[in-house]
Protein backbone atom coordinates (compact mmCIF):
# COMPACT_ATOMS: atom_id res chain seq x y z
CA UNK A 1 -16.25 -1.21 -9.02
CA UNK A 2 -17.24 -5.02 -8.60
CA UNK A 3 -14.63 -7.08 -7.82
CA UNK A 4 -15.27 -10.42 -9.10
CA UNK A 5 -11.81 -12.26 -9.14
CA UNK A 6 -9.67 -11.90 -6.64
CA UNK A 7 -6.27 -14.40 -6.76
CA UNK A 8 -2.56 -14.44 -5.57
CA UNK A 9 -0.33 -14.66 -8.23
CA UNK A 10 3.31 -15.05 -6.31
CA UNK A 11 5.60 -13.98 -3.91
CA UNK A 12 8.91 -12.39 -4.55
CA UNK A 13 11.99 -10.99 -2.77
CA UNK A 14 13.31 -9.62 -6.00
CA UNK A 15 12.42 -6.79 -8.16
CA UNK A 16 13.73 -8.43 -11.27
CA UNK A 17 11.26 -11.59 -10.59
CA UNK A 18 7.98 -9.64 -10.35
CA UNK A 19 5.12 -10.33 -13.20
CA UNK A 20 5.74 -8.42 -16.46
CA UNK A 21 4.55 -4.57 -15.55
CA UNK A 22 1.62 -4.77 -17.99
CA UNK A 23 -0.77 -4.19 -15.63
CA UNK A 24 -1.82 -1.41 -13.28
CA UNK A 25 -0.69 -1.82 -9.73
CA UNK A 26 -1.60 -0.33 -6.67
CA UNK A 27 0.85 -0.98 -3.36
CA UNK A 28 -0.16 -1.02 0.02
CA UNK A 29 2.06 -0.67 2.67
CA UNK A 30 2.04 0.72 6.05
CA UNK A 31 3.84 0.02 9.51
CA UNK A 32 3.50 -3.08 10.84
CA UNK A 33 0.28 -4.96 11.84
CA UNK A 34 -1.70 -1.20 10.69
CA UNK A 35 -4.68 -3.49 9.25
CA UNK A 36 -2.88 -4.14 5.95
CA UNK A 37 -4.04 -7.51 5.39
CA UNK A 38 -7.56 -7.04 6.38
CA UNK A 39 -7.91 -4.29 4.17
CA UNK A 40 -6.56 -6.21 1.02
CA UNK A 41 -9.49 -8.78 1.85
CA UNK A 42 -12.04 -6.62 2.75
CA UNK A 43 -11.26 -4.48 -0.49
CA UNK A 44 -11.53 -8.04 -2.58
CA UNK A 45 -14.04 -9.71 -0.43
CA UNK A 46 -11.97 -12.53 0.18
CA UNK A 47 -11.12 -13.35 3.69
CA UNK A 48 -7.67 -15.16 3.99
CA UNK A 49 -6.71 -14.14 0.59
CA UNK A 50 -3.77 -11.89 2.34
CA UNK A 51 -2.56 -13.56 5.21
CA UNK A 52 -3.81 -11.76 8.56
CA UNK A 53 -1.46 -12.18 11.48
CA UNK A 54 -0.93 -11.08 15.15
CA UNK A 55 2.84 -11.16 14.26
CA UNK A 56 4.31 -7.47 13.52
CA UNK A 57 6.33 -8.38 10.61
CA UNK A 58 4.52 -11.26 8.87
CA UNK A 59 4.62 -9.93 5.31
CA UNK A 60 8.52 -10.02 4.52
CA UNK A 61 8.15 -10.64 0.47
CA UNK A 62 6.27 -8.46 -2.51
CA UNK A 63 2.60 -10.41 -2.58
CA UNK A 64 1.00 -9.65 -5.89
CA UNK A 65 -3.02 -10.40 -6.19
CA UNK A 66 -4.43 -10.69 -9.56
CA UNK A 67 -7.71 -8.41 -9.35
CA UNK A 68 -10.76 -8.98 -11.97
CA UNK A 69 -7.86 -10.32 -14.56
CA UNK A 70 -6.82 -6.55 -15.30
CA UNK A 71 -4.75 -4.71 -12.10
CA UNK A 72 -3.34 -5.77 -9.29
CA UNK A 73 -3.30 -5.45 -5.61
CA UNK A 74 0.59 -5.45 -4.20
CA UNK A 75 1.27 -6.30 -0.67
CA UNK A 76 4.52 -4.89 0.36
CA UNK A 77 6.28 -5.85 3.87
CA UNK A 78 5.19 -3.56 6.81
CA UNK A 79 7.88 -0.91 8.29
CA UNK A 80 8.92 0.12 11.48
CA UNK A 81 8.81 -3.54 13.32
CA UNK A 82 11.34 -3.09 16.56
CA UNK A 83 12.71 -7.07 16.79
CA UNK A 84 13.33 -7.42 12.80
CA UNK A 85 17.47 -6.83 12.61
CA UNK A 86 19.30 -4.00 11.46
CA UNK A 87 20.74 -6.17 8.26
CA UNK A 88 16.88 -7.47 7.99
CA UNK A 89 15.52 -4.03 7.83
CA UNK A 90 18.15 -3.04 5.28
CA UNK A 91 17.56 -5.71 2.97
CA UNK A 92 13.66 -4.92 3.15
CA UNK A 93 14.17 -1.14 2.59
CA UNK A 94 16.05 -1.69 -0.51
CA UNK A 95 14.03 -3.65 -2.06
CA UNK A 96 10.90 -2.40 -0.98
CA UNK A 97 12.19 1.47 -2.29
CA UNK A 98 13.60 -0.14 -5.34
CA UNK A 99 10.16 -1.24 -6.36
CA UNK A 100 8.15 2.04 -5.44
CA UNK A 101 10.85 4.11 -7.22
CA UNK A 102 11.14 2.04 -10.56
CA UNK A 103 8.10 -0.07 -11.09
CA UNK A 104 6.66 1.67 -14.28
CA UNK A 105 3.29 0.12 -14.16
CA UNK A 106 2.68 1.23 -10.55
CA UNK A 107 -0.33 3.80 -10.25
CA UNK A 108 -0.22 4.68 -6.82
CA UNK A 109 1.07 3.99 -3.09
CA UNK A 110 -1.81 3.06 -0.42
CA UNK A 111 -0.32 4.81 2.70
CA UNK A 112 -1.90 2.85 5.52
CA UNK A 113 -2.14 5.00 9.15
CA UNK A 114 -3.65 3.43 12.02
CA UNK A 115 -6.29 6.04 12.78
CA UNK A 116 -5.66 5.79 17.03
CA UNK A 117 -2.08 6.91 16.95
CA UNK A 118 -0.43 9.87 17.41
CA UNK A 119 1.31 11.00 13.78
CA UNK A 120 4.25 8.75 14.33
CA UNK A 121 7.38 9.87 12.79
CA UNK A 122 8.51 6.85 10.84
CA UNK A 123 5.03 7.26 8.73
CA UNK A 124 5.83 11.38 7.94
CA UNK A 125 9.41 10.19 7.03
CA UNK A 126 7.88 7.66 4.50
CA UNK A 127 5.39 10.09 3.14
CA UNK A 128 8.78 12.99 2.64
CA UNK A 129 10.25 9.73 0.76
CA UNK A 130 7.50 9.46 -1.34
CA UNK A 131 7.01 13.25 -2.14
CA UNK A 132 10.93 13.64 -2.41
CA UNK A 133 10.51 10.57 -4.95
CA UNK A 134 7.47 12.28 -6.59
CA UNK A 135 5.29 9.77 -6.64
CA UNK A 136 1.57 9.36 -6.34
CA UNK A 137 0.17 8.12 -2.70
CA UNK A 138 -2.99 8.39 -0.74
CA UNK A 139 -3.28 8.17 2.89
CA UNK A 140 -5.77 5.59 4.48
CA UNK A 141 -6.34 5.88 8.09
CA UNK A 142 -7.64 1.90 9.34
CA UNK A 143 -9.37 0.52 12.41
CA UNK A 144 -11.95 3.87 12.59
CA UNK A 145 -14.05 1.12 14.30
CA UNK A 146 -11.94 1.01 17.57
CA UNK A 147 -12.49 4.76 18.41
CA UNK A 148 -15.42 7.85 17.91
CA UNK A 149 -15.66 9.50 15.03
CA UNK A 150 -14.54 12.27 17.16
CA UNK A 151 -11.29 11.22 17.60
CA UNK A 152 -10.54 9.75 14.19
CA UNK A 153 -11.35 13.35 12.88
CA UNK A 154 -8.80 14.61 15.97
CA UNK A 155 -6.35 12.33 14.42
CA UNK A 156 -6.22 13.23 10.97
CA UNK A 157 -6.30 16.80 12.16
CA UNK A 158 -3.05 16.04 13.83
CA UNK A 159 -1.30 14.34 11.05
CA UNK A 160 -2.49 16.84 8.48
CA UNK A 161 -0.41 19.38 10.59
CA UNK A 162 2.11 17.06 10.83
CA UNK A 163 2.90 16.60 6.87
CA UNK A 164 1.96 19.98 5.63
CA UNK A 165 4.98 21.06 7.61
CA UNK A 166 6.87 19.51 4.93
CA UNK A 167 4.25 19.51 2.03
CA UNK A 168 1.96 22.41 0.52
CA UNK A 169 -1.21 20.21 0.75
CA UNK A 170 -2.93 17.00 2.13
CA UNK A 171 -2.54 13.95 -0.06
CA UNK A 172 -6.33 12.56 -1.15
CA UNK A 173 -7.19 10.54 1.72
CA UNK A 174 -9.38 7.59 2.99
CA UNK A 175 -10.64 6.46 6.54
CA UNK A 176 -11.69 3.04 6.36
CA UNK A 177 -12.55 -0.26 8.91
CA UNK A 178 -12.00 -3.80 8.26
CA UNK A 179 -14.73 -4.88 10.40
CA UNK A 180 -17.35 -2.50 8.58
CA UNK A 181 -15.99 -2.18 5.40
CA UNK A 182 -16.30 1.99 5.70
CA UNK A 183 -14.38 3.31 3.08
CA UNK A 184 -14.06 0.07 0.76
CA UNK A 185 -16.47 1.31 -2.26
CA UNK A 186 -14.43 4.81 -2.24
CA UNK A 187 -11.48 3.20 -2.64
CA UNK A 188 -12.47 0.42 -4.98
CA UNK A 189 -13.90 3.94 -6.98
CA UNK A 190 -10.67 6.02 -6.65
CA UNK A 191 -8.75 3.15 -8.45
CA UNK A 192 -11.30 2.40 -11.05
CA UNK A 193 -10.73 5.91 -11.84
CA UNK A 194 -7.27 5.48 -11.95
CA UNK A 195 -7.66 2.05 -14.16
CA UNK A 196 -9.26 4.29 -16.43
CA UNK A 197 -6.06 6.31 -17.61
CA UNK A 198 -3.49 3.33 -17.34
CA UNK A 199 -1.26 2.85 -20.00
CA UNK A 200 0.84 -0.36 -20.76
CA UNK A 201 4.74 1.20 -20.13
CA UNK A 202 7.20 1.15 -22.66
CA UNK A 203 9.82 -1.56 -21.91
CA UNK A 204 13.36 -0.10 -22.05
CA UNK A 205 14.63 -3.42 -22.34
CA UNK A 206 16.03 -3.83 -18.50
CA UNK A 207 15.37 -6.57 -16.52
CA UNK A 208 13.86 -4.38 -13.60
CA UNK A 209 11.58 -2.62 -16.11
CA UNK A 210 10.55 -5.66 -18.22
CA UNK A 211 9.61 -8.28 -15.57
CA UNK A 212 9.53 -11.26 -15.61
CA UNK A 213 7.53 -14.13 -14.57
CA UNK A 214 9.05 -16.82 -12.29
């Protein structure tokens, strides 16, 4: 895939505000400061189109980029980040599971791992959400760069183990770099792919399932 447009559409704390699910989406979330950002630009060759930041915890609201007029990009707030507070981190988990469990014209979840860590346990307790849930995610292990090959492979190894004590196989997964785009083209592929099958939902008639724009 060639990604020739690239634009952010809006921000939004609410579910009910998001654009009109007409439109394939793809989220990406991960825990905080895993590279989620970077990825979104290096994916749409735009660098400060998602706002990169040192600060664990930056991306607080649903960020929704317009890709090549036809699907779009969703940047959902990072988990996991210690200082946020307990009624913060409440607030954000509703929403944020509110929108992965009913969003009709989301096609899959981007599961972003930072490819240097041990399998942390907040990630497998996401990735038992999602499965519980039944919806589709990938895994993408980030910053490859920052280590050997040898170890990224170690990695995966050890969060392969980790999951498949809870699930019967690996999801698809992805190891990718911000710094040298490894990994960009297969995933720009695996959603073209995707694209391919996407169906405009049936609206019910709710506001949560319709949309709407702001």
């Amino acid at each position: 895939m060639i990604v020739k447009s690239a634009e952010f559409i809006c921000s939004n704390s609410q579910v009910s505000k998001l654009p009109p699910p007409v439109k394939a989406e793809y989220a990406f979330i991960g825990r905080s400061n895993v590279g989620k950002s970077s990825l979104i630009n290096t994916l749409t060759g735009k660098k400060g189109l998602a706002k990169t930041s040192q600060t664990p915890g930056k991306t607080q609201l649903i960020n929704h980029f317009l890709i090549n007029e036809s699907w779009y990009i969703v940047d959902l707030p990072g988990y996991g980040y210690a200082r946020a507070s307990k009624t913060e981190k409440a607030k954000w988990d509703k929403f944020i599971h509110t929108y992965l469990d009913k969003r009709e014209s989301l096609q899959c979840v981007m599961v972003l791992i930072d490819s240097r860590l041990e399998p942390q346990k907040i990630d497998l307790e996401f990735c038992n959400w999602l499965g519980e849930k039944g919806l589709s995610f990938v895994l993408v292990f980030t910053k490859v760069d920052k280590q050997s090959s040898i170890k990224t492979d170690q990695g995966i190894a050890k969060f392969r183990k980790a999951l498949l004590a809870t699930f019967d196989e690996m999801p698809q997964f992805f190891i990718t770099s911000s710094e040298t785009q490894q990994g960009r083209e297969e995933i720009l592929e695996f959603i073209d792919v995707v694209n391919q099958n996407f169906e405009v939902p049936v609206f019910l008639g709710s506001p949560l399932e319709r949309g709407r724009e702001e």
